[in-house]
N, C-alpha and C. Protein backbone atom coordinates (compact mmCIF):
# COMPACT_ATOMS: atom_id res chain seq x y z
N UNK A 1 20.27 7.19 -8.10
CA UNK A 1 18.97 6.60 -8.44
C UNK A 1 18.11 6.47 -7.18
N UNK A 2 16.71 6.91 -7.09
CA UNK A 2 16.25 6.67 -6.39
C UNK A 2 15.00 5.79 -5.64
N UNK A 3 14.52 5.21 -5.59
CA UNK A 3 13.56 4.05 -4.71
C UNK A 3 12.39 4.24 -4.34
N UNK A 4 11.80 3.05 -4.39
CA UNK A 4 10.25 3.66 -4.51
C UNK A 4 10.09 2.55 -2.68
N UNK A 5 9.68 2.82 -2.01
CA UNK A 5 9.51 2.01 -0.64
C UNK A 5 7.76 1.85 -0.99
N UNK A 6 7.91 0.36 -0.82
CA UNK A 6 6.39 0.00 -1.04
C UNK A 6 5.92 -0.51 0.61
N UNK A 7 5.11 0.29 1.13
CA UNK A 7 4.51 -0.63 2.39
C UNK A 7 3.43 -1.65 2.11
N UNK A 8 3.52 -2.85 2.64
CA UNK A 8 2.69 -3.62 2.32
C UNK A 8 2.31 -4.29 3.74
N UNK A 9 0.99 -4.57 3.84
CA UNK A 9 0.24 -4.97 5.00
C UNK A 9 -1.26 -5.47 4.65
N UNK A 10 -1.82 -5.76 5.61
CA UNK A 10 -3.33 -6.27 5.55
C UNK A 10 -4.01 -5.15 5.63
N UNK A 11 -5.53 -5.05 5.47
CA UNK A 11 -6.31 -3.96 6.28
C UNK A 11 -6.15 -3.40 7.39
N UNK A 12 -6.26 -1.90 8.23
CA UNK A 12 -6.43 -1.73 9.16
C UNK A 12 -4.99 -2.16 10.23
N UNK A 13 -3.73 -2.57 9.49
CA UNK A 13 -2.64 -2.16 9.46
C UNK A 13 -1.60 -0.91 10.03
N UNK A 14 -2.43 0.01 9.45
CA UNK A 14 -2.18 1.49 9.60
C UNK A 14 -1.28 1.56 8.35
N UNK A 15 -1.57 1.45 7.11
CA UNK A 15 -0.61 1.47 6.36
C UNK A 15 -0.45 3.05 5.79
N UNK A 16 -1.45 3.77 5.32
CA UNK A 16 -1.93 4.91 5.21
C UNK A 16 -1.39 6.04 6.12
N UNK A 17 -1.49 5.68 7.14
CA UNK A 17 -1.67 6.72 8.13
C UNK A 17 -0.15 6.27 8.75
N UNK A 18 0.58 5.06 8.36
CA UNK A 18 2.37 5.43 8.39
C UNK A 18 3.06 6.27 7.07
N UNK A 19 2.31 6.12 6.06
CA UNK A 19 2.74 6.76 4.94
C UNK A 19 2.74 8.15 5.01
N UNK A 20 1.50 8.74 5.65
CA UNK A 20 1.07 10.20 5.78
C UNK A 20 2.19 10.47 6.73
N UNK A 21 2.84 9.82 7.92
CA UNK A 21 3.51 10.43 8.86
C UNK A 21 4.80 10.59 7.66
N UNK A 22 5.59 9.75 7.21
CA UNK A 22 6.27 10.08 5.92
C UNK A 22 7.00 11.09 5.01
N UNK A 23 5.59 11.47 4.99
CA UNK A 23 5.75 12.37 3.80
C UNK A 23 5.73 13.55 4.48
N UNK A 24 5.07 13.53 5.89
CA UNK A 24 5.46 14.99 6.69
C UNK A 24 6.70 15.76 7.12
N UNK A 25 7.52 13.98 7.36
CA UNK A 25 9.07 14.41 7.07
C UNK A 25 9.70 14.76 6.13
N UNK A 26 10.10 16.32 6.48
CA UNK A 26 10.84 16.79 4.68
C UNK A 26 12.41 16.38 5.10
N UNK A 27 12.81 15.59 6.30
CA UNK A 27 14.04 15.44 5.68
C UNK A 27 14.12 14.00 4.99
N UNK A 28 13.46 13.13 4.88
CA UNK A 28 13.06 11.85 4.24
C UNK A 28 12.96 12.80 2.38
N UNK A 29 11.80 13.19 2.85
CA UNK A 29 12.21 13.79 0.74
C UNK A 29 11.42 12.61 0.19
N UNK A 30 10.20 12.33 1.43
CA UNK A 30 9.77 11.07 -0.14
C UNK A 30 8.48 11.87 -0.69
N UNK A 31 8.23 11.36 -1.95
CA UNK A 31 7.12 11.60 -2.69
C UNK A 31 6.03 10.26 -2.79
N UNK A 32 4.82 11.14 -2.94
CA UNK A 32 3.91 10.02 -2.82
C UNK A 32 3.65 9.42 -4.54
N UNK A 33 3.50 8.21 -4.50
CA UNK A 33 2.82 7.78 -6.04
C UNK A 33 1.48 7.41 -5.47
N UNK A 34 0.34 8.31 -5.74
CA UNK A 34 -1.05 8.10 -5.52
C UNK A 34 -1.56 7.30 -6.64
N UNK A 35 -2.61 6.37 -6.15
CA UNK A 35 -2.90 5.35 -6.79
C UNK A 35 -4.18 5.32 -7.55
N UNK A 36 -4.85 4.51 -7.95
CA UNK A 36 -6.21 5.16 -8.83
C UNK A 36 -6.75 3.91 -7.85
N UNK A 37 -8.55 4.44 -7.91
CA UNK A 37 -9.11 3.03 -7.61
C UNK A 37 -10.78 3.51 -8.33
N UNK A 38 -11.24 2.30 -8.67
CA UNK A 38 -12.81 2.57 -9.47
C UNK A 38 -13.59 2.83 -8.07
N UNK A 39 -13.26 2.22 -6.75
CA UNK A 39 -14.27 2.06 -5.68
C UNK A 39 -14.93 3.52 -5.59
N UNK A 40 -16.10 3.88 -4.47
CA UNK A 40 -16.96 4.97 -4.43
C UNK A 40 -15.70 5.72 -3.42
N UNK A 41 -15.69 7.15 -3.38
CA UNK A 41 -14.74 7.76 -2.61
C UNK A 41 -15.47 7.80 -0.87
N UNK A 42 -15.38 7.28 0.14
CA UNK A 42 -15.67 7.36 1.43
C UNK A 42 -15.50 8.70 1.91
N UNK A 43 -16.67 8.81 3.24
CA UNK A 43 -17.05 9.91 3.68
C UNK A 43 -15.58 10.62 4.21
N UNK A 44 -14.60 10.14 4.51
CA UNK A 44 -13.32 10.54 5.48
C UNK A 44 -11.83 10.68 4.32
N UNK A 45 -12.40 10.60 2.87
CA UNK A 45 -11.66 10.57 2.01
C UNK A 45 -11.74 11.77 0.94
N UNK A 46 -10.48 12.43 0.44
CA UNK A 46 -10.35 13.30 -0.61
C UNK A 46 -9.70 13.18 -1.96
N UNK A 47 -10.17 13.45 -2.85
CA UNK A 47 -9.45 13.30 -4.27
C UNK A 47 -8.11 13.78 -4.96
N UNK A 48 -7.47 12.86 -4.78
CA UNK A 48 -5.60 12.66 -4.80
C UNK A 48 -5.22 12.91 -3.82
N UNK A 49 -6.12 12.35 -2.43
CA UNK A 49 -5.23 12.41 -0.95
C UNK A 49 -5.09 10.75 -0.89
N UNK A 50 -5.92 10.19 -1.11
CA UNK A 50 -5.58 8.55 -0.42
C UNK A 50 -5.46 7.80 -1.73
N UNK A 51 -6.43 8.39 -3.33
CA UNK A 51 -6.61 7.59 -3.99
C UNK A 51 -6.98 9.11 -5.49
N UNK A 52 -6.69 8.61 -6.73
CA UNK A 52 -7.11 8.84 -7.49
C UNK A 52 -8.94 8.32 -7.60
N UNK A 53 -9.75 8.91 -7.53
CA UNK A 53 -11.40 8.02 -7.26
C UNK A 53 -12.00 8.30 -9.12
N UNK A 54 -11.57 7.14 -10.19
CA UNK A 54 -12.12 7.07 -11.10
C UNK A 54 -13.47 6.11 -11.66
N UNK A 55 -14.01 6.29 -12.75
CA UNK A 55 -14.67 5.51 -13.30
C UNK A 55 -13.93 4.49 -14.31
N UNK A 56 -15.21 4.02 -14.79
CA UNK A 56 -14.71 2.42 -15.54
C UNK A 56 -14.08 2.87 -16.63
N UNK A 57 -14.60 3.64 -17.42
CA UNK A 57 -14.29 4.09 -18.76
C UNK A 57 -13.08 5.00 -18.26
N UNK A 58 -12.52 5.26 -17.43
CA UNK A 58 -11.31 5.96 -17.65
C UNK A 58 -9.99 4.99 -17.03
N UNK A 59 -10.35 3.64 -16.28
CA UNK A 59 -9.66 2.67 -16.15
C UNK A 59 -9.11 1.78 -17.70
N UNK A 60 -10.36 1.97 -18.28
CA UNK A 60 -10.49 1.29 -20.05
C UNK A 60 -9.30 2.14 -20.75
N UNK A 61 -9.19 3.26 -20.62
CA UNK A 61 -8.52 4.61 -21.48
C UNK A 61 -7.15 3.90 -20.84
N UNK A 62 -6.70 3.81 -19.83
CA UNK A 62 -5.44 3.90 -19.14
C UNK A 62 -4.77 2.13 -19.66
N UNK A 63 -5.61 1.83 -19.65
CA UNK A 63 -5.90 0.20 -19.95
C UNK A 63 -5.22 0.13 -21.37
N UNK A 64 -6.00 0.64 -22.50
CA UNK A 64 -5.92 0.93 -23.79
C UNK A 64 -4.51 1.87 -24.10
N UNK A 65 -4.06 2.64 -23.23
CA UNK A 65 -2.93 3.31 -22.92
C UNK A 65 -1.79 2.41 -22.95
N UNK A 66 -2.17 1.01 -22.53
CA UNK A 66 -0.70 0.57 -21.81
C UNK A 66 0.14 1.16 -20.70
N UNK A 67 -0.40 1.72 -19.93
CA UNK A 67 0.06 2.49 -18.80
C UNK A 67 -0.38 1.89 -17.36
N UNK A 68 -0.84 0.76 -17.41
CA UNK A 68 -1.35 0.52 -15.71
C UNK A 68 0.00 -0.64 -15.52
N UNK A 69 0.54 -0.37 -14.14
CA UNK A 69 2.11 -1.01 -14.16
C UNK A 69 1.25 -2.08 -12.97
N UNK A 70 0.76 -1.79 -12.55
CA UNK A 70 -0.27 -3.02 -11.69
C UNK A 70 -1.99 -2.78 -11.68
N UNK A 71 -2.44 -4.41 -11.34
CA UNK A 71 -4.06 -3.92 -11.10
C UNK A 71 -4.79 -4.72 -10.44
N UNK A 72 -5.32 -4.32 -9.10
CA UNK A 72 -5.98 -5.90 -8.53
C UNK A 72 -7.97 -5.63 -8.43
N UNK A 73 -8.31 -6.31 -9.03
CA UNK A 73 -9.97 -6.30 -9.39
C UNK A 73 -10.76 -6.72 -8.17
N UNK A 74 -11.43 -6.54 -7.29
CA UNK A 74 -12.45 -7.21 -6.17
C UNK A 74 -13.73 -7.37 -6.64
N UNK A 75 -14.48 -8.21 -6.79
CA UNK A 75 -15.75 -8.51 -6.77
C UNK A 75 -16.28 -8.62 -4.99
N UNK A 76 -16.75 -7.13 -5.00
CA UNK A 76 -16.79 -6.89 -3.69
C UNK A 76 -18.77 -6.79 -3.22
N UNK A 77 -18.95 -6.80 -1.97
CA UNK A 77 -20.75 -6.86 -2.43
C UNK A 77 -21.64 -5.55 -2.80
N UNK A 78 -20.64 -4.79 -3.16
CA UNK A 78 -21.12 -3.54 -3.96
C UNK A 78 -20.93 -3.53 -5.41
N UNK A 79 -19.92 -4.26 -5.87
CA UNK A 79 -19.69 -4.47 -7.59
C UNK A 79 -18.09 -4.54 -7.32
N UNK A 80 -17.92 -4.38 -8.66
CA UNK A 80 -16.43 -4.51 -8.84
C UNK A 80 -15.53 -3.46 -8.59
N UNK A 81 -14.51 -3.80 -7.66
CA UNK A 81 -13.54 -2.31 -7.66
C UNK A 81 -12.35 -2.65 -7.97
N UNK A 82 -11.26 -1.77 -8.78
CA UNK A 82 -9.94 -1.84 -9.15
C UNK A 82 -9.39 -0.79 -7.99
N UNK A 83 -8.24 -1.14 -8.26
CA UNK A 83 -7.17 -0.68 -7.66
C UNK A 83 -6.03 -0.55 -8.61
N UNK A 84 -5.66 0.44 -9.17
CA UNK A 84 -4.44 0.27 -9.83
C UNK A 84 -3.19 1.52 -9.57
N UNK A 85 -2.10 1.05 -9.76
CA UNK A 85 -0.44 1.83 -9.99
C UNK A 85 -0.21 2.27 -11.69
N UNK A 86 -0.46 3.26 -12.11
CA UNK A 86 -0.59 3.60 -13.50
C UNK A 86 0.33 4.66 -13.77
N UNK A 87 1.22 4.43 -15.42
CA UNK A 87 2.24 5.27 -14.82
C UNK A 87 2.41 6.27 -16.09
N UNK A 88 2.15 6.92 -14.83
CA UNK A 88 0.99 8.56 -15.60
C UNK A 88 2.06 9.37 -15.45
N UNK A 89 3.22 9.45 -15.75
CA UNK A 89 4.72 10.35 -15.58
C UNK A 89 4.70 10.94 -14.41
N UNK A 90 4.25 10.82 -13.20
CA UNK A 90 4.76 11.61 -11.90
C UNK A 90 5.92 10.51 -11.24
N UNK A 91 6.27 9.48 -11.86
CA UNK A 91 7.00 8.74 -11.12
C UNK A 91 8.60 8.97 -11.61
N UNK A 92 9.42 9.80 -11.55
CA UNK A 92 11.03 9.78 -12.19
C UNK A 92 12.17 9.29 -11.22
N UNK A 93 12.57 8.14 -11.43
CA UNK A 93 13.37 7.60 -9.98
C UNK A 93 14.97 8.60 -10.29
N UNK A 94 15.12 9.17 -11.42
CA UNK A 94 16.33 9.83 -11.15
C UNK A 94 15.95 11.39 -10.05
N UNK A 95 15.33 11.42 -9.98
CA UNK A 95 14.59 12.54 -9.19
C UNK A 95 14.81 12.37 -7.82
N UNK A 96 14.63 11.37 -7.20
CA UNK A 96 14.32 10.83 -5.70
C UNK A 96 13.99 10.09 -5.69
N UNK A 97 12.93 9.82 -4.26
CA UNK A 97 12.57 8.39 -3.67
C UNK A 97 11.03 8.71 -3.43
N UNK A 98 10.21 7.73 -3.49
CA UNK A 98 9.29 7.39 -3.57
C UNK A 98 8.68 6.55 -2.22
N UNK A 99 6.97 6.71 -2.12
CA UNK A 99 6.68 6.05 -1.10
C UNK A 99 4.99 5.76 -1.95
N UNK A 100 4.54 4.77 -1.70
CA UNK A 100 3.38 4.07 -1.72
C UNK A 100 2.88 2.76 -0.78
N UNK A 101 1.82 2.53 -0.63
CA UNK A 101 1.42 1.04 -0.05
C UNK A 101 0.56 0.38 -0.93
N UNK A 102 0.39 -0.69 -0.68
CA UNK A 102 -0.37 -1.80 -1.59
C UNK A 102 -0.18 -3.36 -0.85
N UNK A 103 -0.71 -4.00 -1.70
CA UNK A 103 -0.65 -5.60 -1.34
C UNK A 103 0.59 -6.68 -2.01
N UNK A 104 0.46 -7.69 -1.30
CA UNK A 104 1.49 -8.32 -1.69
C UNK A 104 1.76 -8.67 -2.95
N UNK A 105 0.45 -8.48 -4.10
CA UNK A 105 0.41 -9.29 -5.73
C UNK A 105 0.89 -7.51 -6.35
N UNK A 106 0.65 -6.64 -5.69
CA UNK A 106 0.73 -5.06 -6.32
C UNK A 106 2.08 -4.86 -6.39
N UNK A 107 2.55 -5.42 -4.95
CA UNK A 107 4.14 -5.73 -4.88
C UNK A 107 5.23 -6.19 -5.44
N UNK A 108 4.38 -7.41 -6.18
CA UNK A 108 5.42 -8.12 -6.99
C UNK A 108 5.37 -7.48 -8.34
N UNK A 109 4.29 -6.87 -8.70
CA UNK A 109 4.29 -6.29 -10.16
C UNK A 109 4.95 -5.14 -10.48
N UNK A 110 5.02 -4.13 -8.87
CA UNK A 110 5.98 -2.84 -9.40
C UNK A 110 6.95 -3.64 -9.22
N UNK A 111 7.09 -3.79 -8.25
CA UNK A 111 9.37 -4.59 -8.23
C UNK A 111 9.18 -5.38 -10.03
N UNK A 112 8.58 -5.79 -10.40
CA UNK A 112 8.82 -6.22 -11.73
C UNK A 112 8.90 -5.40 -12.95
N UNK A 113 8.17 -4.18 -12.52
CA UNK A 113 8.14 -2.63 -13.43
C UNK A 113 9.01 -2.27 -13.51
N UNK A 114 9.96 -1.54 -12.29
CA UNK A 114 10.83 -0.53 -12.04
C UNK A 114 12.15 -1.29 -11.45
N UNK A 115 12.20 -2.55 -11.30
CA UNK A 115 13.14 -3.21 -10.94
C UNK A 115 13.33 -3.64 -9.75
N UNK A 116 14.08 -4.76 -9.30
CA UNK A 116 14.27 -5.05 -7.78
C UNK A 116 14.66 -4.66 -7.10
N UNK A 117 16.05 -4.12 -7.37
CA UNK A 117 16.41 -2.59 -6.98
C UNK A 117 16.04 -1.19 -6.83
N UNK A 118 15.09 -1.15 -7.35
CA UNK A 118 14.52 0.45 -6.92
C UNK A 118 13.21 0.20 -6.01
N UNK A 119 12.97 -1.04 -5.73
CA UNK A 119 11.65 -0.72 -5.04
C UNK A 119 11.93 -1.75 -3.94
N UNK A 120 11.71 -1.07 -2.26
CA UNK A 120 11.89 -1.82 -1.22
C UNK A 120 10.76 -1.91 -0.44
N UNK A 121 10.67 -3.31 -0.01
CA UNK A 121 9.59 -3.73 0.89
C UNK A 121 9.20 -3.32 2.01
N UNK A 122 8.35 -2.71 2.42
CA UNK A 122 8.08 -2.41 4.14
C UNK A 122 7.06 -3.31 4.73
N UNK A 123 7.12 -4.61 5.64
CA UNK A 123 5.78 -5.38 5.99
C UNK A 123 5.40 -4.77 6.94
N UNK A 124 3.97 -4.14 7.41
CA UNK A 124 3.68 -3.94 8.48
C UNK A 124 2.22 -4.38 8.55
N UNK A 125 2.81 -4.63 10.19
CA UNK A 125 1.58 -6.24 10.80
C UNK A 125 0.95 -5.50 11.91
N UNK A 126 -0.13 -6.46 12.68
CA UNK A 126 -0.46 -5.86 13.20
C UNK A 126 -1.00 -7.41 14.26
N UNK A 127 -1.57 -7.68 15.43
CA UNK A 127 -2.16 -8.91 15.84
C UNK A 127 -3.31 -9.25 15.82
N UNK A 128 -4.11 -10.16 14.83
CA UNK A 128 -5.11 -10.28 14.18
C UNK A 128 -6.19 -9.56 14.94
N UNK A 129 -6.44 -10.02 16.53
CA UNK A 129 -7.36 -9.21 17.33
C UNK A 129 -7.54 -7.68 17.22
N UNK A 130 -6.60 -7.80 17.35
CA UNK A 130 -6.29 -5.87 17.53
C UNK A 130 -6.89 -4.93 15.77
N UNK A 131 -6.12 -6.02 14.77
CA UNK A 131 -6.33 -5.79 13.44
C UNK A 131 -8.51 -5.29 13.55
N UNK A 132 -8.46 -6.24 13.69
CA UNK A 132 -9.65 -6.60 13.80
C UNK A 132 -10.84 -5.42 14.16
N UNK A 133 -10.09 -5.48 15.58
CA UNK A 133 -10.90 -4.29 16.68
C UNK A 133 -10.83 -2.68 15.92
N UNK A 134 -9.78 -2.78 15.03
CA UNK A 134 -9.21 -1.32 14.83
C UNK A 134 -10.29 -0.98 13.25
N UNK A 135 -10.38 -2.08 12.96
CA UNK A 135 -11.08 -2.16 11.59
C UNK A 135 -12.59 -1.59 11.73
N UNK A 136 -13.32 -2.33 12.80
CA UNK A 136 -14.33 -1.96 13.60
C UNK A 136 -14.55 -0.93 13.85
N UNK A 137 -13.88 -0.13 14.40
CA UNK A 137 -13.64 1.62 14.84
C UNK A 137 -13.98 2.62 13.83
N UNK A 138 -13.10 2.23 12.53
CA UNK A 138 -13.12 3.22 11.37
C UNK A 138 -14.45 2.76 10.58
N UNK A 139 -14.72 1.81 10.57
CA UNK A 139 -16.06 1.83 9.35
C UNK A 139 -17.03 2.37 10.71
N UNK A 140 -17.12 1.92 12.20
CA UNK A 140 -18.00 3.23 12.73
C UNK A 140 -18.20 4.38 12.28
N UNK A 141 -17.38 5.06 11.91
CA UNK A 141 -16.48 6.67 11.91
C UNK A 141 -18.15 7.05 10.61
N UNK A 142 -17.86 5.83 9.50
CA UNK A 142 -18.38 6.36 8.54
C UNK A 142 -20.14 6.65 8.69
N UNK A 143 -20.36 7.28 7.86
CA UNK A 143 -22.09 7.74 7.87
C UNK A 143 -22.95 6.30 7.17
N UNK A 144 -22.32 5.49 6.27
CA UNK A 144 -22.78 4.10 6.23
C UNK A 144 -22.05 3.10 6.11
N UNK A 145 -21.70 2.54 7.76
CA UNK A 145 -20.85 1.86 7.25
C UNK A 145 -20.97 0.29 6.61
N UNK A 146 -19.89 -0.25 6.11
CA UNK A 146 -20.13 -1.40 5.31
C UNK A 146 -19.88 -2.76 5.98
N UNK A 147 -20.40 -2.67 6.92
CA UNK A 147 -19.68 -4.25 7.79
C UNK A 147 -19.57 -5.49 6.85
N UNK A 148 -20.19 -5.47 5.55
CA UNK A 148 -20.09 -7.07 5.19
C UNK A 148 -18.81 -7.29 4.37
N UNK A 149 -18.46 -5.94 3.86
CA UNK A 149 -17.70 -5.77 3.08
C UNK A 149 -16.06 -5.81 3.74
N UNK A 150 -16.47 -5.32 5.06
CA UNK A 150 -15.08 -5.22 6.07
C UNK A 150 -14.76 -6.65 5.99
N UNK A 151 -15.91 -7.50 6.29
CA UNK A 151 -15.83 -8.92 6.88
C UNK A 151 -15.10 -9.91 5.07
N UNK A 152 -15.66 -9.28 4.28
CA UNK A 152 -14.67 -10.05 3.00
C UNK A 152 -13.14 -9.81 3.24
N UNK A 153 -13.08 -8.13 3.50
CA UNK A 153 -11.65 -7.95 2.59
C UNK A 153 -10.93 -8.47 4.43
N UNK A 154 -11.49 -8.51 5.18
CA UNK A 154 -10.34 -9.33 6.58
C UNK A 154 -10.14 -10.97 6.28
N UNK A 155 -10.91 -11.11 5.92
CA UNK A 155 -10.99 -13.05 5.17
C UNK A 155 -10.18 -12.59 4.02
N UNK A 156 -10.53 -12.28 3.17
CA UNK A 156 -9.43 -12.17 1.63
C UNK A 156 -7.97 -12.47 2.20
N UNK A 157 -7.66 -11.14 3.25
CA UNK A 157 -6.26 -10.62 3.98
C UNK A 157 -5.47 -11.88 4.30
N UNK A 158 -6.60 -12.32 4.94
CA UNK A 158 -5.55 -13.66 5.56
C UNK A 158 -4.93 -15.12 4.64
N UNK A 159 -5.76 -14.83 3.33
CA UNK A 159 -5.63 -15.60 2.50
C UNK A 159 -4.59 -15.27 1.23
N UNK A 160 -4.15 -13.77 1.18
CA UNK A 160 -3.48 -12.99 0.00
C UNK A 160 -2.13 -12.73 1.22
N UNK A 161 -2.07 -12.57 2.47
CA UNK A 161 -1.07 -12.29 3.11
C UNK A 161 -0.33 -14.10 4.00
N UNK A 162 -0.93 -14.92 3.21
CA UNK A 162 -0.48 -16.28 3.90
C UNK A 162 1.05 -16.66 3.66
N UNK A 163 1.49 -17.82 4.64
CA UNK A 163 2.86 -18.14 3.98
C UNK A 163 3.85 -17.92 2.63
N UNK A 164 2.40 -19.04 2.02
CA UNK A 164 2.47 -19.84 0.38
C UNK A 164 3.02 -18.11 -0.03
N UNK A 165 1.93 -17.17 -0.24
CA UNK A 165 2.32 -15.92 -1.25
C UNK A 165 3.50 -15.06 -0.56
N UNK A 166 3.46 -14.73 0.89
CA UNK A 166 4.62 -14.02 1.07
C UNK A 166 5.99 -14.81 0.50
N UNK A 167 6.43 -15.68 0.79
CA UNK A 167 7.39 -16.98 0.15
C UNK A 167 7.74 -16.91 -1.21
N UNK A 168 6.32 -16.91 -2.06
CA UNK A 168 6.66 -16.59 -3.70
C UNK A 168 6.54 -15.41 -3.92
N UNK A 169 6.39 -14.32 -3.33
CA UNK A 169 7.01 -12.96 -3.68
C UNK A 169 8.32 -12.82 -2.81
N UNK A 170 8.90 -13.22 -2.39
CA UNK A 170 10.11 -12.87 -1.84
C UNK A 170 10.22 -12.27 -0.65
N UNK A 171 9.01 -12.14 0.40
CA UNK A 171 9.18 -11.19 1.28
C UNK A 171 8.88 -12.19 2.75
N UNK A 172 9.61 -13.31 2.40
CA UNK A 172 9.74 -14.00 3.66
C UNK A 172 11.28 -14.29 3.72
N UNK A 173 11.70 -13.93 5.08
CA UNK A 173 13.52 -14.73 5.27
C UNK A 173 13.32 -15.33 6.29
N UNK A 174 13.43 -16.63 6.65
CA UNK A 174 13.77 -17.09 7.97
C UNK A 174 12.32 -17.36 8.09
N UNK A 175 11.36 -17.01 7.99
CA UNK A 175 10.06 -17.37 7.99
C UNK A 175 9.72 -16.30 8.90
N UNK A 176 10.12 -15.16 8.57
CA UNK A 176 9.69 -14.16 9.05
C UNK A 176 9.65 -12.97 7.95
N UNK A 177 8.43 -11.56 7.75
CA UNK A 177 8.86 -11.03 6.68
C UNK A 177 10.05 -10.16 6.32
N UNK A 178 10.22 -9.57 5.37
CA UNK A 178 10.88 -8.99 4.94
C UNK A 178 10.81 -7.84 5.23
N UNK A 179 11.47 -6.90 6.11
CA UNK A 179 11.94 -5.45 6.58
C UNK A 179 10.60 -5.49 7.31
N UNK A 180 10.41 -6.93 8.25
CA UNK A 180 8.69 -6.59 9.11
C UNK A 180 8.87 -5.45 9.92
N UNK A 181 7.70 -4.99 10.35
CA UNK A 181 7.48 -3.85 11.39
C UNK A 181 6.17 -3.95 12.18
N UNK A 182 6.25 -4.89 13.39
CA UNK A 182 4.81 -4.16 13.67
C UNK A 182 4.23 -2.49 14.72
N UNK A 183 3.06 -2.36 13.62
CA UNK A 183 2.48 -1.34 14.36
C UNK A 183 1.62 -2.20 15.59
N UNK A 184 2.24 -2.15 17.12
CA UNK A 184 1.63 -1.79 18.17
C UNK A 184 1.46 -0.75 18.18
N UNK A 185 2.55 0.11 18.38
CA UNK A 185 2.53 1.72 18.90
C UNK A 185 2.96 2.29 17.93
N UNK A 186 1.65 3.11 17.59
CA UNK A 186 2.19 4.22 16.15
C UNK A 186 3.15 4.99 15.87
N UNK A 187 3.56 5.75 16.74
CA UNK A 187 5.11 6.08 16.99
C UNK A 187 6.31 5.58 17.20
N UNK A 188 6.32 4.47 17.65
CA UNK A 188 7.35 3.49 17.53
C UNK A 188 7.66 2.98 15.90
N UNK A 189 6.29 2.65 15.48
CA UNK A 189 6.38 2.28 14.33
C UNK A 189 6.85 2.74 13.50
N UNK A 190 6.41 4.49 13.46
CA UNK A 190 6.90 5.27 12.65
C UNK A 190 8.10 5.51 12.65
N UNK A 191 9.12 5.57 13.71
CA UNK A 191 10.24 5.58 14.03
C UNK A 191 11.17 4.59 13.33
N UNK A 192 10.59 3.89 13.43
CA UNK A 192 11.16 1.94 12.91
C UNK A 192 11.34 2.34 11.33
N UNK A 193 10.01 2.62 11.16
CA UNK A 193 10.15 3.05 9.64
C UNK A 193 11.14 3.61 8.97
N UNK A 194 10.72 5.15 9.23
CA UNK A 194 12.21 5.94 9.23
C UNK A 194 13.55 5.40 8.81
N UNK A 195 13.74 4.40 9.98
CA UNK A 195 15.14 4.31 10.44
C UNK A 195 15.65 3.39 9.28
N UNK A 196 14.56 2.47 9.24
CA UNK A 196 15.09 1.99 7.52
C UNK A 196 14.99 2.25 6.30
N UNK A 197 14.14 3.35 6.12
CA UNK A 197 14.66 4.16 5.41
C UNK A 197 15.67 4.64 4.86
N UNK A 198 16.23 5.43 6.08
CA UNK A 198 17.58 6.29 6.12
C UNK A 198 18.82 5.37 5.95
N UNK A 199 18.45 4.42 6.07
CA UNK A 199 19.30 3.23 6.24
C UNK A 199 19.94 2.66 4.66
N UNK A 200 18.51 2.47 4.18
CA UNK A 200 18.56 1.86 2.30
C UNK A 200 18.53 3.24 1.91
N UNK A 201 18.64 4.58 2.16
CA UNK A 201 18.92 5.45 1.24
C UNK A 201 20.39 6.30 1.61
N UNK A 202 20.86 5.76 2.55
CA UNK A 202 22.19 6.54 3.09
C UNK A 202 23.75 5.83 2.03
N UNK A 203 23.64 6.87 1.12
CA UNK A 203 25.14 6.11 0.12
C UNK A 203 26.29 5.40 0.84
N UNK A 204 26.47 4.28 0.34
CA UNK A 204 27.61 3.46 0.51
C UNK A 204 28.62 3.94 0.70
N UNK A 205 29.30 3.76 1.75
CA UNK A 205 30.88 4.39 2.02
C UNK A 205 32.34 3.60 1.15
């Protein structure tokens, strides 16, 4: 049976761009579960590379489906955007292992989908400054970028990634998280990653 590894982190994290290193490894063998979201698709973004980029009425269909296995809504200062894990048959855990990222409430709903056992936690942190600075950089990048909107979802972060919720999803031990990792150094990180990976997927002797 195989496992779905959920990375979970704040914004600007690097959560994305540890996932992409990932999946470049073919001896890992993970597959991506790409996610849907209503938001507008960004200038540095492609369709079923970071995100499924739908409308409302086809969130409604999937909705009406009974098929969305998670969904988190933002009233953001552009309108409303979803985010959802919808399970549109590319996901077969007898097949292999799996890789996605999301947030800590997205977290608790697949481990509640597919079981506690098939789906493992990855926290990766980052030091609020740095978080911060790095966040700054990429909405530069874009042709308009959204500073007010950066400035919600870094306030949201600190409020959806606090004690209280890591604690009631399960991804605090010791008062530290669960399989933490921080990205200082992207390669280190990625390494770190990996290694637990290979670790929760290497059969029991």
């Amino acid at each position: 049976m195989g496992r779905i590894f959920y990375i979970i982190g704040k914004s600007s994290t690097g959560k994305d761009s540890v996932m992409r290193a990932l999946l470049r490894d073919r001896k890992l063998g993970l597959r991506e579960i790409i996610q849907y979201t209503t938001r507008p698709i960004r200038d540095t973004e492609e369709e079923g590379r970071e995100y499924h980029f739908i409308d409302e009425d086809t969130y409604r269909a999937f909705e009406k489906a009974g098929r969305i296995v998670e969904m988190r809504a933002y009233n953001t200062v552009h309108g409303l955007w979803r985010y959802m894990m919808a399970d549109d048959g590319t996901v077969d855990l007898a097949s292999g292992n799996y890789v996605a990222v999301g947030t800590v409430e997205s977290y608790v709903k697949v481990r509640d989908y597919f079981g506690a056992d098939n789906v493992v936690p990855i926290c990766l942190y980052v030091e609020t400054g740095e978080r911060l600075r790095r966040a700054l950089l990429r909405e530069r990048k874009l042709a308009a970028p959204k500073y007010a909107e950066l400035c919600r979802r870094f306030l949201a972060d600190e409020q959806d990634f606090d004690e209280a919720h890591l604690e009631a999803a399960g991804l605090l031990s010791d008062g530290k998280p669960v399989n933490g990792i921080e990205n200082r150094q992207f390669r280190a990180c990625v390494r770190a990653v990996k290694e637990l990976i290979t670790g929760v997927s290497k059969p029991s002797e």
